[in-house]
Structures are given as C-alpha cells and as structure tokens.
C-alpha atoms as a PDB file:
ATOM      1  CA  UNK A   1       0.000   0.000   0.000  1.00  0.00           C
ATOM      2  CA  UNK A   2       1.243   3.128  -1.032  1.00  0.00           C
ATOM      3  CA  UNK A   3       0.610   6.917   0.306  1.00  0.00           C
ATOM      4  CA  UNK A   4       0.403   9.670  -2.177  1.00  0.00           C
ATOM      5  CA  UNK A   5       0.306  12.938  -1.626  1.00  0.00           C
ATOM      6  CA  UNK A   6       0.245  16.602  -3.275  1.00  0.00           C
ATOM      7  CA  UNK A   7      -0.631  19.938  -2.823  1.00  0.00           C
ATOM      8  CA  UNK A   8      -1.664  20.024  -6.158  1.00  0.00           C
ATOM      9  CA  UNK A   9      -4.583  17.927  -7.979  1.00  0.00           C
ATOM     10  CA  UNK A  10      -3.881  16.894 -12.003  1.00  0.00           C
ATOM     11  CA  UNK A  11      -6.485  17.970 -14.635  1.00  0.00           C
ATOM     12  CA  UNK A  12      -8.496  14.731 -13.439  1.00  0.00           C
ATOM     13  CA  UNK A  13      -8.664  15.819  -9.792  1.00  0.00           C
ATOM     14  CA  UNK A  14      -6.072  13.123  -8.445  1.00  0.00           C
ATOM     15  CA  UNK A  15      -2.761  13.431  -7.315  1.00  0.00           C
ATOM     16  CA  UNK A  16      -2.068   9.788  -9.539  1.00  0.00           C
ATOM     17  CA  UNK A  17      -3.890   7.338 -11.238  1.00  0.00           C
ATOM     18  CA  UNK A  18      -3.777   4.432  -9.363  1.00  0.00           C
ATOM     19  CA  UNK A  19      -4.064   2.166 -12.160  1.00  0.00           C
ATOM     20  CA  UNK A  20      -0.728   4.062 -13.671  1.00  0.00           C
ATOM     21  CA  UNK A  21       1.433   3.170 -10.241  1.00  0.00           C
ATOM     22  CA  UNK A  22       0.150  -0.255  -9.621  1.00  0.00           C
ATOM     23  CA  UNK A  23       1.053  -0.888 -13.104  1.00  0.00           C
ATOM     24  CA  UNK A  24       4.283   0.443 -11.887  1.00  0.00           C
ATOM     25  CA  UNK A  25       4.748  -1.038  -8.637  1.00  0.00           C
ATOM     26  CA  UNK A  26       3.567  -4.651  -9.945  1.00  0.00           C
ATOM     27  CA  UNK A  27       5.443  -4.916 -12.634  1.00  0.00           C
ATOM     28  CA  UNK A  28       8.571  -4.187 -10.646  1.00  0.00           C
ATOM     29  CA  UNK A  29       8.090  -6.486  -7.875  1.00  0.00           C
ATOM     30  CA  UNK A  30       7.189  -9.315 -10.165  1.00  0.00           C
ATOM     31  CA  UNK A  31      10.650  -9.128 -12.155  1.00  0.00           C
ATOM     32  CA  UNK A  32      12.763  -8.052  -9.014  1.00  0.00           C
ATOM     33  CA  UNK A  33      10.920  -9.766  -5.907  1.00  0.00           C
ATOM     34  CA  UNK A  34       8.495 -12.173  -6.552  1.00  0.00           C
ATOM     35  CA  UNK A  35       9.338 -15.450  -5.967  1.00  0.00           C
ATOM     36  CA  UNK A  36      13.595 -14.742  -4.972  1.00  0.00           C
ATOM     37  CA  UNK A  37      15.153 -15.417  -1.827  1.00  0.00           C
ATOM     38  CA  UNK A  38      16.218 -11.382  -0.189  1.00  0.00           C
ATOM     39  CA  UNK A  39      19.001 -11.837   0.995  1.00  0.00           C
ATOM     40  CA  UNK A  40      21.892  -8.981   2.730  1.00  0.00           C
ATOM     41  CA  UNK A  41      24.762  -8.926   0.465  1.00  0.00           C
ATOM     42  CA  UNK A  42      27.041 -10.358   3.738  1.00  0.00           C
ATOM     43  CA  UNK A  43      24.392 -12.955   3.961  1.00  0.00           C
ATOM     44  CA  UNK A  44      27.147 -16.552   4.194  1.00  0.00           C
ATOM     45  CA  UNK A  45      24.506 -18.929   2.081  1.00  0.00           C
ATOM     46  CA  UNK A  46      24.380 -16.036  -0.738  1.00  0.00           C
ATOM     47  CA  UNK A  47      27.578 -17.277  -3.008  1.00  0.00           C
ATOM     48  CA  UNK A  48      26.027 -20.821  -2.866  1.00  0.00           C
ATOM     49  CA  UNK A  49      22.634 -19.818  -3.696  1.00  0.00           C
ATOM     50  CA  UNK A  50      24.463 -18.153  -6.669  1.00  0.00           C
ATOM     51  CA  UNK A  51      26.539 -20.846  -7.921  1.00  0.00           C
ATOM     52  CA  UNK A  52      23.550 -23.252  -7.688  1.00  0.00           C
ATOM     53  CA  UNK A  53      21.524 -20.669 -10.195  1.00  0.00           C
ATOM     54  CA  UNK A  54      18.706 -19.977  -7.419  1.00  0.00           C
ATOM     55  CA  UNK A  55      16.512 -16.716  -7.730  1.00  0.00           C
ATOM     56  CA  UNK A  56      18.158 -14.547  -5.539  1.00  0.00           C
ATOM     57  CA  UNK A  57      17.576 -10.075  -4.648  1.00  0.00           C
ATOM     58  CA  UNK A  58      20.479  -8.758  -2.789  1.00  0.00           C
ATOM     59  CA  UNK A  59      19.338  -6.083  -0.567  1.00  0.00           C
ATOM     60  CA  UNK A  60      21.710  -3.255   0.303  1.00  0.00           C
ATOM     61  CA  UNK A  61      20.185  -3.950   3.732  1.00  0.00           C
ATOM     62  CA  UNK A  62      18.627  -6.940   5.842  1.00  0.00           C
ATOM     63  CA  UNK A  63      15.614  -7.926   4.485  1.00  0.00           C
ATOM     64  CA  UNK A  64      12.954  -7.240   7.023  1.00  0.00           C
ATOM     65  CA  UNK A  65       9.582  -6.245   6.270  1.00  0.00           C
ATOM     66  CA  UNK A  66      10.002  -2.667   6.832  1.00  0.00           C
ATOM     67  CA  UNK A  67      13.091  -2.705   4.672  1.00  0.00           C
ATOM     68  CA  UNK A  68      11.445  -4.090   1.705  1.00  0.00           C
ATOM     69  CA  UNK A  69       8.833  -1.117   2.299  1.00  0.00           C
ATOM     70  CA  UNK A  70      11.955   1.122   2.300  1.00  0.00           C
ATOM     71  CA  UNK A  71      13.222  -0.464  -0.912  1.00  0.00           C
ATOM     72  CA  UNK A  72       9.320  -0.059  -2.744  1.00  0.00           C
ATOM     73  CA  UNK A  73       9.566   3.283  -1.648  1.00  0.00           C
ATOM     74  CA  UNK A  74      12.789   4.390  -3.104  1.00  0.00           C
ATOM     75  CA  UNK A  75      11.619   2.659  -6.207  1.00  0.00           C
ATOM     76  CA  UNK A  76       7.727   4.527  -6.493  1.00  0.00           C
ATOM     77  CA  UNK A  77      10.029   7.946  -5.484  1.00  0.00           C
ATOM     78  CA  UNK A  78      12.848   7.192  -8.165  1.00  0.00           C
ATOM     79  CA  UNK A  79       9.614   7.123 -10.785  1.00  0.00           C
ATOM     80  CA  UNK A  80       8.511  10.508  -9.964  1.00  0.00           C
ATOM     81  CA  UNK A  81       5.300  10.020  -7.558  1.00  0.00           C
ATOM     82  CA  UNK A  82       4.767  11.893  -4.588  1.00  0.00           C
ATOM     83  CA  UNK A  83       5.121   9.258  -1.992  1.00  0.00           C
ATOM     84  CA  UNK A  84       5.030   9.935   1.430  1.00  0.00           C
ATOM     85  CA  UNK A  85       4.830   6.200   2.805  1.00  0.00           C
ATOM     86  CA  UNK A  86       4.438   2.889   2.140  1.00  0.00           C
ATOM     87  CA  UNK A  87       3.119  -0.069   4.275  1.00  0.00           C
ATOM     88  CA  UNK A  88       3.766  -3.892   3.403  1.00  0.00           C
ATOM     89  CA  UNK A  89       0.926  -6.435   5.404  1.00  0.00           C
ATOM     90  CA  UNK A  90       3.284  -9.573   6.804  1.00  0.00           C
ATOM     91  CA  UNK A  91      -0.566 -10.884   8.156  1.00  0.00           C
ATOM     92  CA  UNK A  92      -3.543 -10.173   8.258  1.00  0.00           C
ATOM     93  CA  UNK A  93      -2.757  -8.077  11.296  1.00  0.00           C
ATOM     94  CA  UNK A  94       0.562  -6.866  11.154  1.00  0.00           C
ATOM     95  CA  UNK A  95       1.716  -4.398   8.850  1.00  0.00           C
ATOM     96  CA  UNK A  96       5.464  -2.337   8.687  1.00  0.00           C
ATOM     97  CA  UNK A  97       6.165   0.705   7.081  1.00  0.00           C
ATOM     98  CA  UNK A  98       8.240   3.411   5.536  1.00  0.00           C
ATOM     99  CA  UNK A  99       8.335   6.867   5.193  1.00  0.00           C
ATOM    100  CA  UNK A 100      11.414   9.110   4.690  1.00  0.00           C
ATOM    101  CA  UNK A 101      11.734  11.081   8.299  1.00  0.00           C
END
C-alpha cells in the first residue's frame, strides 16, 4: 500500500492514477521480488545460492519487512510520484512501514 500525496490535484482531480502506479509497482516487484530469496549482500549462504543458479535479490540492507517497504519506496520515489509512505501487510494483522523522516 502506497501513500500519495500533493498539494496540487492533475487535470483529473487526483494526485495519480492508481491504475498508472500499480502498473508500476507490480510490474517491478514481479521481475525483481516475486518469488527470490532477499538476501543482505554479507548474507554466508548467498555465493552458494548463486553458484547453484537460485533466484536470488540482494538487498543493500537486511531484508525485514520494513526494509522491503523502504526499498518499494525508493523505487515509487525514483519514478517521480509523490510518496510519502508505504506499508507492506506480513498478516492479516501486522503491517510495517516506511516513510522518509
């Protein structure tokens, strides 16, 4: 889930079209995330994982839930939207999130 915001609306009366950053979003963590193992880059099983040809993401950071968040985040902000946070559900009850401070 993603938080948008803007002082300003577009010609529609949105900040975004929805559509236009799921698009966005989804297609990027289908070729980057989706079914690899995120690992740290100090991770010890990494250069095995790699030699055996396994679908790895190496994460300039540990890959906790809230990092990932950070990681979508700097991705939806390198595009150009106005994002001020996004949240990642682990559960049905637990969510962590990002926002730059």
């Amino acid at each position: 889930m993603s938080h948008l915001e803007s002082a300003q609306l577009d010609e529609s009366g949105m900040v975004c079209d929805f559509s236009e950053i799921g698009d966005y979003v989804k297609k990027w963590v289908n070729q980057n995330l989706d079914h690899n193992m995120l690992l740290h880059p100090d991770d010890p099983v990494l250069p095995l994982l790699q030699e055996a040809g396994e679908s790895v993401y190496v994460m300039p950071y540990n890959p906790t839930a809230e990092n990932i968040a950070r990681l979508i985040f700097d991705y939806v902000e390198a595009g150009g939207f106005p994002v001020v946070e996004v949240a990642l559900h682990e559960t049905d009850s637990a969510l962590a999130s990002y926002r730059k401070p």
